[in-house]
C-alpha atoms as a PDB file:
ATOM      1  CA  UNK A   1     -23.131 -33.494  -2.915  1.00  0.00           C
ATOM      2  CA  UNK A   2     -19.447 -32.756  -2.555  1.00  0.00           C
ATOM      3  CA  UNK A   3     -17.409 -35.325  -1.500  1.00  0.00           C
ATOM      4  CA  UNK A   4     -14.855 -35.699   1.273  1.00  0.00           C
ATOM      5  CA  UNK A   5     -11.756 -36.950   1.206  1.00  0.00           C
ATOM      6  CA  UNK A   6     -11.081 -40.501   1.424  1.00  0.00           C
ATOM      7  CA  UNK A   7     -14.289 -43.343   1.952  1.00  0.00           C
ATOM      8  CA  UNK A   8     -17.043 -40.958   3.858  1.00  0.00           C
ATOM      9  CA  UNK A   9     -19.493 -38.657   2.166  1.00  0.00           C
ATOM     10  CA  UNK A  10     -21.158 -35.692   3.669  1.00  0.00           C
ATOM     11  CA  UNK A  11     -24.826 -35.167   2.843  1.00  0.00           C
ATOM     12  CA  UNK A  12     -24.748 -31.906   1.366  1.00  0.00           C
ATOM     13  CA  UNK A  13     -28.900 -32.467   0.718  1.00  0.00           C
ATOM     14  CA  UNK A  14     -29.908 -28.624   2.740  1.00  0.00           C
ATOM     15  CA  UNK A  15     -33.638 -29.135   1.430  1.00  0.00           C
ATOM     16  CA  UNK A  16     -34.499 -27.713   4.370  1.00  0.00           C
ATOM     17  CA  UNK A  17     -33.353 -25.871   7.471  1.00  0.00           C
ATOM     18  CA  UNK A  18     -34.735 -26.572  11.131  1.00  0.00           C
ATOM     19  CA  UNK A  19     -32.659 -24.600  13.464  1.00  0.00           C
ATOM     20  CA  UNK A  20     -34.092 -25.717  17.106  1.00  0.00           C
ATOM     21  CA  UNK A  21     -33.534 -24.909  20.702  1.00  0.00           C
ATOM     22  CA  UNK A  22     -31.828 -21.685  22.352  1.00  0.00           C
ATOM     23  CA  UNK A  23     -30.308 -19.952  19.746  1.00  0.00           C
ATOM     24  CA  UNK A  24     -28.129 -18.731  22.523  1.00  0.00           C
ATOM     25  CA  UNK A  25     -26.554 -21.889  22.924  1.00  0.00           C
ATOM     26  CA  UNK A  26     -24.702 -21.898  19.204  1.00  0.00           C
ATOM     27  CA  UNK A  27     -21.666 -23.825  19.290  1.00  0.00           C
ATOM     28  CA  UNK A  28     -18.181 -22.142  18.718  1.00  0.00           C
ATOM     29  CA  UNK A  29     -15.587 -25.382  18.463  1.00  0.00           C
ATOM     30  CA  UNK A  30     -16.154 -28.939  18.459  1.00  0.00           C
ATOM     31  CA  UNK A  31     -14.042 -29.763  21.172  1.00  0.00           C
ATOM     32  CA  UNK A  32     -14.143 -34.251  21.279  1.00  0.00           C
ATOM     33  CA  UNK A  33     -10.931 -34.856  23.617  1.00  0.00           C
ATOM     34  CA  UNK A  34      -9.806 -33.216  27.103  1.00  0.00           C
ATOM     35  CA  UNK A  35     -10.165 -29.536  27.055  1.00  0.00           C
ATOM     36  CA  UNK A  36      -7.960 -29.235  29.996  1.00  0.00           C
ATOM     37  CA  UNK A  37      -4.641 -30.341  28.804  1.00  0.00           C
ATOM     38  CA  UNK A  38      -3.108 -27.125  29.558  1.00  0.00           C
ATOM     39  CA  UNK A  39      -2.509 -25.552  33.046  1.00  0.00           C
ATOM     40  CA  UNK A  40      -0.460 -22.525  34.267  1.00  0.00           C
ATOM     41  CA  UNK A  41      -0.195 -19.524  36.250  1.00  0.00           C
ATOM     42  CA  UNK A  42      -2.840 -17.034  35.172  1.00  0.00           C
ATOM     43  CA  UNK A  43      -0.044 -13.849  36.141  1.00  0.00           C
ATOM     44  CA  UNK A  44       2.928 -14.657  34.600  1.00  0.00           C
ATOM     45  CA  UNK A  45       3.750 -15.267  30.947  1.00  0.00           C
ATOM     46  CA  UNK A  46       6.115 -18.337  31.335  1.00  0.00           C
ATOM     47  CA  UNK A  47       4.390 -20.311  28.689  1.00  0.00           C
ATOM     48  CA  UNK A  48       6.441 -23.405  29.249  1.00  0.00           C
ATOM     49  CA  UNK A  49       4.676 -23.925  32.144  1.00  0.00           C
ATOM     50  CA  UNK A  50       1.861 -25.706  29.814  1.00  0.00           C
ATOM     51  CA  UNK A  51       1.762 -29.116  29.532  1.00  0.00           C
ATOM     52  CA  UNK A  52       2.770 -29.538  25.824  1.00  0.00           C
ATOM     53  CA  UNK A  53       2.650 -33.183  25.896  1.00  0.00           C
ATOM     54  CA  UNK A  54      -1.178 -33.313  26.662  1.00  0.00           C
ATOM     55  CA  UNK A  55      -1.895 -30.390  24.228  1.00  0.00           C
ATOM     56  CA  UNK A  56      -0.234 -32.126  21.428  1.00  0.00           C
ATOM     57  CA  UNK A  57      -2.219 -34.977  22.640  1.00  0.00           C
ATOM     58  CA  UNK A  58      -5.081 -33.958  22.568  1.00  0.00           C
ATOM     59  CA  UNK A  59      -5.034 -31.080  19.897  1.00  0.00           C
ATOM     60  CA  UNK A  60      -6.188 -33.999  17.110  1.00  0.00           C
ATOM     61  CA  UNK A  61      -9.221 -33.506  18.960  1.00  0.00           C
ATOM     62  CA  UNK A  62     -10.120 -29.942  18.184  1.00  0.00           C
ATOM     63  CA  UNK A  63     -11.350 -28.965  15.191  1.00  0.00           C
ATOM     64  CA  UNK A  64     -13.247 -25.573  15.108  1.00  0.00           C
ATOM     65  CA  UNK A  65     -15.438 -24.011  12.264  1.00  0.00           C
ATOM     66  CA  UNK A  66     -14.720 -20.842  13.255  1.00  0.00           C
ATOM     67  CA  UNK A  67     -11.535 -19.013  11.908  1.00  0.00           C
ATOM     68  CA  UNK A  68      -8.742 -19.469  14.034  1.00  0.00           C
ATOM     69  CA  UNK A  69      -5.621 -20.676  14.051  1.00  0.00           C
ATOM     70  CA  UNK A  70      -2.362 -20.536  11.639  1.00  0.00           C
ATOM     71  CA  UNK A  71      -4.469 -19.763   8.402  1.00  0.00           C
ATOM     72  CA  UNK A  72      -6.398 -16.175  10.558  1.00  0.00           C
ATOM     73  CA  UNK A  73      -2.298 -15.652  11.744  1.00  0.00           C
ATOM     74  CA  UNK A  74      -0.745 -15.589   8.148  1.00  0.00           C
ATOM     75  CA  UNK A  75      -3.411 -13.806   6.476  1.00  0.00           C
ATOM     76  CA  UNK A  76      -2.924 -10.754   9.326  1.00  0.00           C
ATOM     77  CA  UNK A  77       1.022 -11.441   9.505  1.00  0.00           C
ATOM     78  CA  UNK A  78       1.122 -11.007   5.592  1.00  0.00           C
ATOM     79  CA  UNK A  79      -1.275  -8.204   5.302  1.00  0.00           C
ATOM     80  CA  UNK A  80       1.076  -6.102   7.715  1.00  0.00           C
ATOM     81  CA  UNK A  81       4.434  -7.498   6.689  1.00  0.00           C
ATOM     82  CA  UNK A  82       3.413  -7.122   2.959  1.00  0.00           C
ATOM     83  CA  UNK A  83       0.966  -4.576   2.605  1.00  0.00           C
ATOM     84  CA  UNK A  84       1.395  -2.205   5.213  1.00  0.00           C
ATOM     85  CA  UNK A  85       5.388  -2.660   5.174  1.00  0.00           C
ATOM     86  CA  UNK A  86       5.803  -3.227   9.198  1.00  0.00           C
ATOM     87  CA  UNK A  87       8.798  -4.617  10.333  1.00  0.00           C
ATOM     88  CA  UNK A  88       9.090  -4.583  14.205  1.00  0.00           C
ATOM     89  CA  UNK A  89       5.886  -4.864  16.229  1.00  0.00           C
ATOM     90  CA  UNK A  90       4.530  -4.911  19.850  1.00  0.00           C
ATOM     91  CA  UNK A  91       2.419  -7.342  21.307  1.00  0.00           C
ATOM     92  CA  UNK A  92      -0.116  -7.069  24.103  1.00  0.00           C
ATOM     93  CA  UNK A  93      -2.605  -9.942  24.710  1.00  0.00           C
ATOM     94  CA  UNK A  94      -5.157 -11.438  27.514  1.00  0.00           C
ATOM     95  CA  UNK A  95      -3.396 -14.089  29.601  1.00  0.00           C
ATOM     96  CA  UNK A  96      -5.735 -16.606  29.069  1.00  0.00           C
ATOM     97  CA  UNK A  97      -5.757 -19.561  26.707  1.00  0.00           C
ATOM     98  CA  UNK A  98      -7.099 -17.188  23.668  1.00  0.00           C
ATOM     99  CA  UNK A  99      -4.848 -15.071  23.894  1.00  0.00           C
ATOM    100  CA  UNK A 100      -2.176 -16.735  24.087  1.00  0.00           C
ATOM    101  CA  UNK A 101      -2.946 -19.095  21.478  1.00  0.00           C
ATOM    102  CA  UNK A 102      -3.662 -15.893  18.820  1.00  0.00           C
ATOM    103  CA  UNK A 103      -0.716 -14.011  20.003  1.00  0.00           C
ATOM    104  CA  UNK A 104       1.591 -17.093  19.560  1.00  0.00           C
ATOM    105  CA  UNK A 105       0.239 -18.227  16.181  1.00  0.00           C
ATOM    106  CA  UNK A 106       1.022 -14.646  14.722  1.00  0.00           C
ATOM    107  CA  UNK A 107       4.441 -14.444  16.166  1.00  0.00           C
ATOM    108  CA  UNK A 108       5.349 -17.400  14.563  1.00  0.00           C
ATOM    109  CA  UNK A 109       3.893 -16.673  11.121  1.00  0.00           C
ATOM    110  CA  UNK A 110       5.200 -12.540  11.520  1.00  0.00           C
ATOM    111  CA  UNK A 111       9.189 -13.533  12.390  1.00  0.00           C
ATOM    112  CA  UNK A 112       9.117 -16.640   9.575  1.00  0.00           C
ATOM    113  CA  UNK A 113       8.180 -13.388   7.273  1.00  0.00           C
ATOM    114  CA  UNK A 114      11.299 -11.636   8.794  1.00  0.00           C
ATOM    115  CA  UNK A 115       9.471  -9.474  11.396  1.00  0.00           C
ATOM    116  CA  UNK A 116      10.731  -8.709  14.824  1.00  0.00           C
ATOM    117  CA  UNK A 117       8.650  -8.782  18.112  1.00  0.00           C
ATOM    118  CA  UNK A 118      10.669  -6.083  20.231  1.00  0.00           C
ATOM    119  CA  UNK A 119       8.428  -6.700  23.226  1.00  0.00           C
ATOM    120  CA  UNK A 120       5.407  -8.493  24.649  1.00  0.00           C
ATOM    121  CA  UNK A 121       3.070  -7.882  27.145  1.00  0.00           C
ATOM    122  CA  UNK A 122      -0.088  -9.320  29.043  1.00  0.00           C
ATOM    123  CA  UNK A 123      -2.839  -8.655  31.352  1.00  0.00           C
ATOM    124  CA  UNK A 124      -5.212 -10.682  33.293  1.00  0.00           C
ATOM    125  CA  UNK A 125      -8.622 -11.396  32.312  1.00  0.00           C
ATOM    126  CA  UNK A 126     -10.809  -8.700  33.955  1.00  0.00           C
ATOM    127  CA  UNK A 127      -7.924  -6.325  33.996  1.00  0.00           C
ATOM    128  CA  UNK A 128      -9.216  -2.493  34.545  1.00  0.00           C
ATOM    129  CA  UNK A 129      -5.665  -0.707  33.374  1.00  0.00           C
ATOM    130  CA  UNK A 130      -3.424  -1.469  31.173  1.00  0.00           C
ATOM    131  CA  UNK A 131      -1.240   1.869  30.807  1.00  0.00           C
ATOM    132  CA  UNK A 132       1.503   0.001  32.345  1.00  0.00           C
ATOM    133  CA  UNK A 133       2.461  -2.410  29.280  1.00  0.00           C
ATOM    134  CA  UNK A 134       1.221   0.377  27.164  1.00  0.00           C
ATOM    135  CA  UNK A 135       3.747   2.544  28.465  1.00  0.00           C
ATOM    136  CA  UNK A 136       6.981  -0.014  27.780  1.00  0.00           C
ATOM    137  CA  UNK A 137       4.876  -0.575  24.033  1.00  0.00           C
ATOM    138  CA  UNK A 138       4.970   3.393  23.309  1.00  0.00           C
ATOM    139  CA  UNK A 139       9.096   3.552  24.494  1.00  0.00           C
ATOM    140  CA  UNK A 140       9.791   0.164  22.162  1.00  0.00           C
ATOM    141  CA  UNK A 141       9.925   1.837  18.966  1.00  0.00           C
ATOM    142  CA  UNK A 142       7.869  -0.548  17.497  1.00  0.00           C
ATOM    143  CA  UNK A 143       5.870  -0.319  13.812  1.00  0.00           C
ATOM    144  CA  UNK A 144       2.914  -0.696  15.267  1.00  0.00           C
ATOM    145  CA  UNK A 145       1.256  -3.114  18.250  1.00  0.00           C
ATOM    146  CA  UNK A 146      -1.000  -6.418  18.121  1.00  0.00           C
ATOM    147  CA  UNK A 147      -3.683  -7.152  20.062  1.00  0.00           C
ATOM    148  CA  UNK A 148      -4.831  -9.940  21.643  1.00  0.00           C
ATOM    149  CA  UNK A 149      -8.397  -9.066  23.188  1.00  0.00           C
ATOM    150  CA  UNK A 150     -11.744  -9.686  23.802  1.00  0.00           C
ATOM    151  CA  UNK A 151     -14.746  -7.350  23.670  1.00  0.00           C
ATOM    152  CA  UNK A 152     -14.269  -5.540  27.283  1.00  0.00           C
ATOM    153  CA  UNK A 153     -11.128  -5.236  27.058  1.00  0.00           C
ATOM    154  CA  UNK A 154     -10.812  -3.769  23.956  1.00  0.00           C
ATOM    155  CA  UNK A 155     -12.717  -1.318  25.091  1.00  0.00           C
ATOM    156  CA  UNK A 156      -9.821  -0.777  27.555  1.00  0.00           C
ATOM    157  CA  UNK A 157      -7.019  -0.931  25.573  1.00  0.00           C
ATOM    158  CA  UNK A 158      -8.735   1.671  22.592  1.00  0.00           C
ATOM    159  CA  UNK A 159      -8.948   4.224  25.188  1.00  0.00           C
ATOM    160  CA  UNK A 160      -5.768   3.718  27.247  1.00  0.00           C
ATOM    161  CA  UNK A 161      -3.891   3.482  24.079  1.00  0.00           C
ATOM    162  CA  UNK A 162      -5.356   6.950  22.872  1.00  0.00           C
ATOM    163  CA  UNK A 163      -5.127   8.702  26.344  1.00  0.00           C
ATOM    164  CA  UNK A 164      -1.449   7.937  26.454  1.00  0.00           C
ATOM    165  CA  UNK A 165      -1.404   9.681  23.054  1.00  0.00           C
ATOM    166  CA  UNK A 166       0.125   5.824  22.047  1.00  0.00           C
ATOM    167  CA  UNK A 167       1.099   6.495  18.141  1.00  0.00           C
ATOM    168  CA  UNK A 168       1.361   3.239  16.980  1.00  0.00           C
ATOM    169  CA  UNK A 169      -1.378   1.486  14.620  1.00  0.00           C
ATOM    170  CA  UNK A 170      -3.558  -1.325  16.885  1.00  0.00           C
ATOM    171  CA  UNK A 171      -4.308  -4.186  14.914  1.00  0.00           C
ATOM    172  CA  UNK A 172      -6.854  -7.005  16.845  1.00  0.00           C
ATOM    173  CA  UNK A 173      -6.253 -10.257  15.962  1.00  0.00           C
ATOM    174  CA  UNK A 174      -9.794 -11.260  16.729  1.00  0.00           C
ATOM    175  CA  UNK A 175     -12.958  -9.116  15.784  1.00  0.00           C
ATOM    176  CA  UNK A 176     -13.586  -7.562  18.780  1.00  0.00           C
ATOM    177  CA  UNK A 177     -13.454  -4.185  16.995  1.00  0.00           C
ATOM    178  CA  UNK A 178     -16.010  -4.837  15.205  1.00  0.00           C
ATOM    179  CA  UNK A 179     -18.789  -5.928  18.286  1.00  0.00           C
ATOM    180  CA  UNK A 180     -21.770  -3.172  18.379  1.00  0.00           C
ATOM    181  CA  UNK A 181     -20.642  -2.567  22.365  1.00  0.00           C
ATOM    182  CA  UNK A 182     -17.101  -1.958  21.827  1.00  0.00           C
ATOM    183  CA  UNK A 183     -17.855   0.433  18.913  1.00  0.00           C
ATOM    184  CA  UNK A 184     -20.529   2.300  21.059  1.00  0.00           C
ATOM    185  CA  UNK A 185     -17.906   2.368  24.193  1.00  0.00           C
ATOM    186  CA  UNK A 186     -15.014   3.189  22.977  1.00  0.00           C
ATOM    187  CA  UNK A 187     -15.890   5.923  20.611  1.00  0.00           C
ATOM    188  CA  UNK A 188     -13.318   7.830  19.072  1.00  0.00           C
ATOM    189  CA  UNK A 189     -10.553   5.674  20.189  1.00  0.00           C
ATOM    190  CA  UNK A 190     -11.886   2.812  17.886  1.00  0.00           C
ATOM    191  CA  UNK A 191     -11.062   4.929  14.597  1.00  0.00           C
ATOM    192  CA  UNK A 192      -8.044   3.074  13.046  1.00  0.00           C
ATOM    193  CA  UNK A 193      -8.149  -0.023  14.616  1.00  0.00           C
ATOM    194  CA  UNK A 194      -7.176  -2.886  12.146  1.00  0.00           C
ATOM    195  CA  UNK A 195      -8.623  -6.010  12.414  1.00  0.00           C
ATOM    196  CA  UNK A 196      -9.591  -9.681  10.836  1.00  0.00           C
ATOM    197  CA  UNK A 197     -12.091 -12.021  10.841  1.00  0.00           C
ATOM    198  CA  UNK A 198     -14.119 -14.677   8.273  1.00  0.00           C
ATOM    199  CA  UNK A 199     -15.155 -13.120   4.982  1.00  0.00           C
ATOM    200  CA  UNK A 200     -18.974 -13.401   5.235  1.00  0.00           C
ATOM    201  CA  UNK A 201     -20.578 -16.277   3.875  1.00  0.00           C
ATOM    202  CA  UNK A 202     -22.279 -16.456   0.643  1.00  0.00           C
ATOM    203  CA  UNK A 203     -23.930 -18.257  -1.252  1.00  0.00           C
ATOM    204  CA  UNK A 204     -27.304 -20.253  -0.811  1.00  0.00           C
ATOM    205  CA  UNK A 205     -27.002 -22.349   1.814  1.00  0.00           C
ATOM    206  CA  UNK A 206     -25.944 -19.240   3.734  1.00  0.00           C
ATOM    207  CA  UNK A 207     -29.031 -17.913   2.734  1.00  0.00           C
ATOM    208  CA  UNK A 208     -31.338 -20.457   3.556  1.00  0.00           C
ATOM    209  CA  UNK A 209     -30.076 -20.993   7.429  1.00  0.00           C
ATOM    210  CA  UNK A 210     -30.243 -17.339   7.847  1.00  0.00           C
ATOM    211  CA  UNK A 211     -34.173 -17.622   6.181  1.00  0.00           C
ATOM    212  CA  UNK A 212     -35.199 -20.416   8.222  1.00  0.00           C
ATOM    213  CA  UNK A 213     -33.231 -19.224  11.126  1.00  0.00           C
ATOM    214  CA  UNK A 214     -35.435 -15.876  11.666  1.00  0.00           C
ATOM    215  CA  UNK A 215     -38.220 -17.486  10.094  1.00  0.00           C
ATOM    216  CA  UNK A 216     -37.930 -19.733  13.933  1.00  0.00           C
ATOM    217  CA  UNK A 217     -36.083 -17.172  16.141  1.00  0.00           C
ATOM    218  CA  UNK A 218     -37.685 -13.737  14.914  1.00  0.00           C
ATOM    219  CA  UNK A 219     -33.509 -11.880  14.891  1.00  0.00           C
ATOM    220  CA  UNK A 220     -30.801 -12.612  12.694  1.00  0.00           C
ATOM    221  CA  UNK A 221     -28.569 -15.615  13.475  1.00  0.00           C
ATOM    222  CA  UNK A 222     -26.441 -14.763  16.795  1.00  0.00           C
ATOM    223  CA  UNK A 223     -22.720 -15.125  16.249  1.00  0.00           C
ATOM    224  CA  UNK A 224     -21.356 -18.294  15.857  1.00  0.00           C
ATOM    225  CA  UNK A 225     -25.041 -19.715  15.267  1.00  0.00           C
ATOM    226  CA  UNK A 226     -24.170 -21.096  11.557  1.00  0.00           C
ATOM    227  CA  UNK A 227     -20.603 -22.203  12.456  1.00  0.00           C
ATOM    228  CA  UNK A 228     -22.244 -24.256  15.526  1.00  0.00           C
ATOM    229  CA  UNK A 229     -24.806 -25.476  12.999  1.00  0.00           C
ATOM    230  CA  UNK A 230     -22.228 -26.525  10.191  1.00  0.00           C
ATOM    231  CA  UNK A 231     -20.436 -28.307  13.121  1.00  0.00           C
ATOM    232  CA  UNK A 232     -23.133 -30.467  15.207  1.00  0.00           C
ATOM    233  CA  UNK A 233     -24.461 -31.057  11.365  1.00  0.00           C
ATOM    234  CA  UNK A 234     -20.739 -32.883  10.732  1.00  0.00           C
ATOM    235  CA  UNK A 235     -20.907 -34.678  13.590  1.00  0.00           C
ATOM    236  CA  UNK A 236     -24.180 -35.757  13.073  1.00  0.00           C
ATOM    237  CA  UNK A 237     -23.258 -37.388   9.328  1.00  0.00           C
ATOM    238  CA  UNK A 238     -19.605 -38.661  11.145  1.00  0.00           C
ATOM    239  CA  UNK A 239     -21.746 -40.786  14.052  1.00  0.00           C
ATOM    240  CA  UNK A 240     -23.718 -42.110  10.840  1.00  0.00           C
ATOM    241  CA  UNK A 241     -20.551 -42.841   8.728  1.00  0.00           C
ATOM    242  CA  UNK A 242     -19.281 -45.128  11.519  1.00  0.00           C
ATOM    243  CA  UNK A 243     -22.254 -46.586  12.427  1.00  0.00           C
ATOM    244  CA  UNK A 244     -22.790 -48.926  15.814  1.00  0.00           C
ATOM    245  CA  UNK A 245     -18.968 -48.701  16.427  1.00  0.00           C
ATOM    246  CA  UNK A 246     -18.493 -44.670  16.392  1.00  0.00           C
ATOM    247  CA  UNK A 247     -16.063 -43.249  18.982  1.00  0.00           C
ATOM    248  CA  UNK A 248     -14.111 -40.151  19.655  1.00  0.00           C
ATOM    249  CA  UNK A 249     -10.949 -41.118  17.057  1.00  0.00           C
ATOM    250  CA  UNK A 250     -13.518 -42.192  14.310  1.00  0.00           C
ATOM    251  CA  UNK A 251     -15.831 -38.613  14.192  1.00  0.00           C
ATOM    252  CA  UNK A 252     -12.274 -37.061  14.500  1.00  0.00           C
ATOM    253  CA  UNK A 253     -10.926 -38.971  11.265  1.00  0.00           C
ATOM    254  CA  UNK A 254     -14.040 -38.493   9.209  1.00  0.00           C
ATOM    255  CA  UNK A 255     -13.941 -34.416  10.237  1.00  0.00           C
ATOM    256  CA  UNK A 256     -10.337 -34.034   9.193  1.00  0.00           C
ATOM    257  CA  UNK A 257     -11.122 -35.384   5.876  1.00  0.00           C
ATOM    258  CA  UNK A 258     -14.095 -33.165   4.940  1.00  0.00           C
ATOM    259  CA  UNK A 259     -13.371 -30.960   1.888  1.00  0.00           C
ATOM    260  CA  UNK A 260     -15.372 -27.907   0.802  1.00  0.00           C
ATOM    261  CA  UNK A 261     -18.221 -28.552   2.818  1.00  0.00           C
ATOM    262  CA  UNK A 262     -21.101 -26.317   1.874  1.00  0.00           C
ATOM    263  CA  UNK A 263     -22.307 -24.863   5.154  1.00  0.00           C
ATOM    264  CA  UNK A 264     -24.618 -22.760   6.757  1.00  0.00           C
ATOM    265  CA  UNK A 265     -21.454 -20.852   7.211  1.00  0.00           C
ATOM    266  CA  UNK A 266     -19.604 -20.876   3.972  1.00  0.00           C
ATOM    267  CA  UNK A 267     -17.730 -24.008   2.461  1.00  0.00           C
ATOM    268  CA  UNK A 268     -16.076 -25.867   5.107  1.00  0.00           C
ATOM    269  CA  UNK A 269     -12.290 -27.596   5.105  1.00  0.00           C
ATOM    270  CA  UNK A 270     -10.085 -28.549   8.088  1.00  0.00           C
ATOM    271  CA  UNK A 271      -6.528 -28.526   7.426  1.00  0.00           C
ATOM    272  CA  UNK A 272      -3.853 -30.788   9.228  1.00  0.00           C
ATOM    273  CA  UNK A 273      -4.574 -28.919  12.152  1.00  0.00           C
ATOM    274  CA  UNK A 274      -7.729 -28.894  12.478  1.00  0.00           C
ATOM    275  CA  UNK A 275      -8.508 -24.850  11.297  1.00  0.00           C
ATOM    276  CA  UNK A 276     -10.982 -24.247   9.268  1.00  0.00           C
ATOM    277  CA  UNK A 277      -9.863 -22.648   5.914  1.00  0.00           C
ATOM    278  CA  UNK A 278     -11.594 -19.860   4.952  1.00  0.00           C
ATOM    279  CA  UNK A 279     -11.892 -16.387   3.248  1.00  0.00           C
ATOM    280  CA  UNK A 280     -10.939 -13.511   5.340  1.00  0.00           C
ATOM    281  CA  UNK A 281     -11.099 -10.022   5.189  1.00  0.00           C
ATOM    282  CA  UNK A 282      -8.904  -7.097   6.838  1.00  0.00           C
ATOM    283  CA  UNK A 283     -11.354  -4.435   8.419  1.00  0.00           C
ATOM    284  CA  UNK A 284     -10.396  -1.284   9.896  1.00  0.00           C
ATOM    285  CA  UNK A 285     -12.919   1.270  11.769  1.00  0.00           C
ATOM    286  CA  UNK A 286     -13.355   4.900  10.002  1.00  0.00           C
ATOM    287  CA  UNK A 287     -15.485   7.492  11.285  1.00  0.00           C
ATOM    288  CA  UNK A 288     -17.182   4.647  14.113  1.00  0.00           C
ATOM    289  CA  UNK A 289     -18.014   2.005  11.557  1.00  0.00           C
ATOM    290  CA  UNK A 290     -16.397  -1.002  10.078  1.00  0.00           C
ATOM    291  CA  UNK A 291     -14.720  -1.054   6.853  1.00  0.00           C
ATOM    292  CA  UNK A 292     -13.584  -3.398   4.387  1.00  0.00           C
ATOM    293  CA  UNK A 293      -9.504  -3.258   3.433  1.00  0.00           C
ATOM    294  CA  UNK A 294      -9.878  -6.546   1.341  1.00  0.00           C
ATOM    295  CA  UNK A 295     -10.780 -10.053   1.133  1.00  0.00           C
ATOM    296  CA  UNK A 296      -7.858 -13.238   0.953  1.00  0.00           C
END
């Protein structure tokens, strides 16, 4: 039974799994304060237009299992600062709160390397053409571009990127690249595309959610479906660690003080920020399917 930091415990005791209700439902983020602390226009990139008094308020109150965050940023910002030698990127990115929070989290880790962001560009959710930014991205003379995208529009910017003959290397900083649909719609264009997510878990408890999981469901675990197990699991023994008097502040304290966890999704610990740390790897697609680059 590992322990946790500090007083609290975390019963580690996975005898045995018994995943229940619609798998469909899986948790992402444990979200136990205001989720609406930010507001803004949804056209414009003026990001000082969020209310950074209630996000720092109420960020304490976010913790998330799934890799996100500073720790995802470095990994990708040293991986093409290091490894790939890159020095002066693009950025593209969904105005919405994802991607601004990825696209912000890697600028700050890529210019503390000594990188240079020579431009950056958005698009609204449910955008249908991007060739515009992609346009000003192919006359910036940048290394290469980052992406901030989901799933659709991925799709979009693969094959808008590769229609303007857009030189450039595309690397995602989400895993979008790697979702069955985008690989099956964009083809061709998804060839090269760099991208990182979570290492996949090992080890046994891995094993014995995903056992017990289609053992219930009859399909492998959807995405997300360990990492919202792990999480309502951790609430679960925080509510029992505080007993009668539990509140919002008291499951907070007892999550940020859990250390190597051994989840359903890999071994769990939140840093100061709430970010899970885990192992991640750098994929890129070849010939239409993923491909490991390597694991940190």
């Amino acid at each position: 039974m590992p322990a946790v930091r500090g007083h609290f415990r975390v019963q580690q005791d996975h005898d045995s799994y018994e995943p229940s209700g619609d798998p469909r439902s899986s948790v992402q983020r444990c979200y136990l304060g205001n989720r609406s602390a930010r507001r803004g226009s949804q056209n414009g990139v003026d990001q000082s237009r969020f209310d950074q008094s209630q996000t720092d308020k109420c960020r304490r109150f976010h913790l998330s299992c799934h890799s996100l965050g500073q720790p995802r940023a470095k990994v990708l910002a040293e991986y093409i600062y290091h490894q790939r030698g890159l020095r002066k990127l693009a950025v593209i990115y969904i105005y919405n709160e994802g991607g601004i929070g990825g696209s912000s989290a890697f600028k700050a880790q890529f210019t503390q390397l000594g990188g240079t962001i020579v431009l950056e560009e958005t698009y609204a959710q449910g955008a249908s053409d991007v060739r515009v930014q992609l346009t000003k991205i192919k006359a910036a003379n940048a290394d290469g571009v980052i992406v901030g995208s989901y799933p659709p529009d991925t799709v979009l910017v693969m094959q808008q990127a590769r229609e303007l003959q857009l030189q450039q290397s595309l690397f995602f900083t989400t895993e979008s690249p790697q979702n069955p649909e985008v690989l099956r719609e964009a083809g061709d264009a998804a060839n090269g595309a760099v991208y990182i997510l979570a290492a996949p878990a090992a080890g046994e408890a891995p094993e014995r959610f995903t056992r017990a999981y289609e053992g219930k469901f009859k399909h492998k675990p959807e995405l997300f479906a360990a990492e919202g197990y792990d999480i309502m699991r951790l609430i679960a023994a925080a509510i029992v660690a505080a007993g009668p008097s539990h509140s919002g502040p008291s499951i907070r304290d007892f999550l940020y003080q859990v250390r190597n966890y051994a989840g359903a999704s890999g071994t769990i610990t939140f840093d100061q920020n709430g970010d899970v740390i885990k192992p991640y790897a750098i994929k890129t697609i070849e010939a239409g399917s993923p491909k490991t680059i390597f694991v940190k």
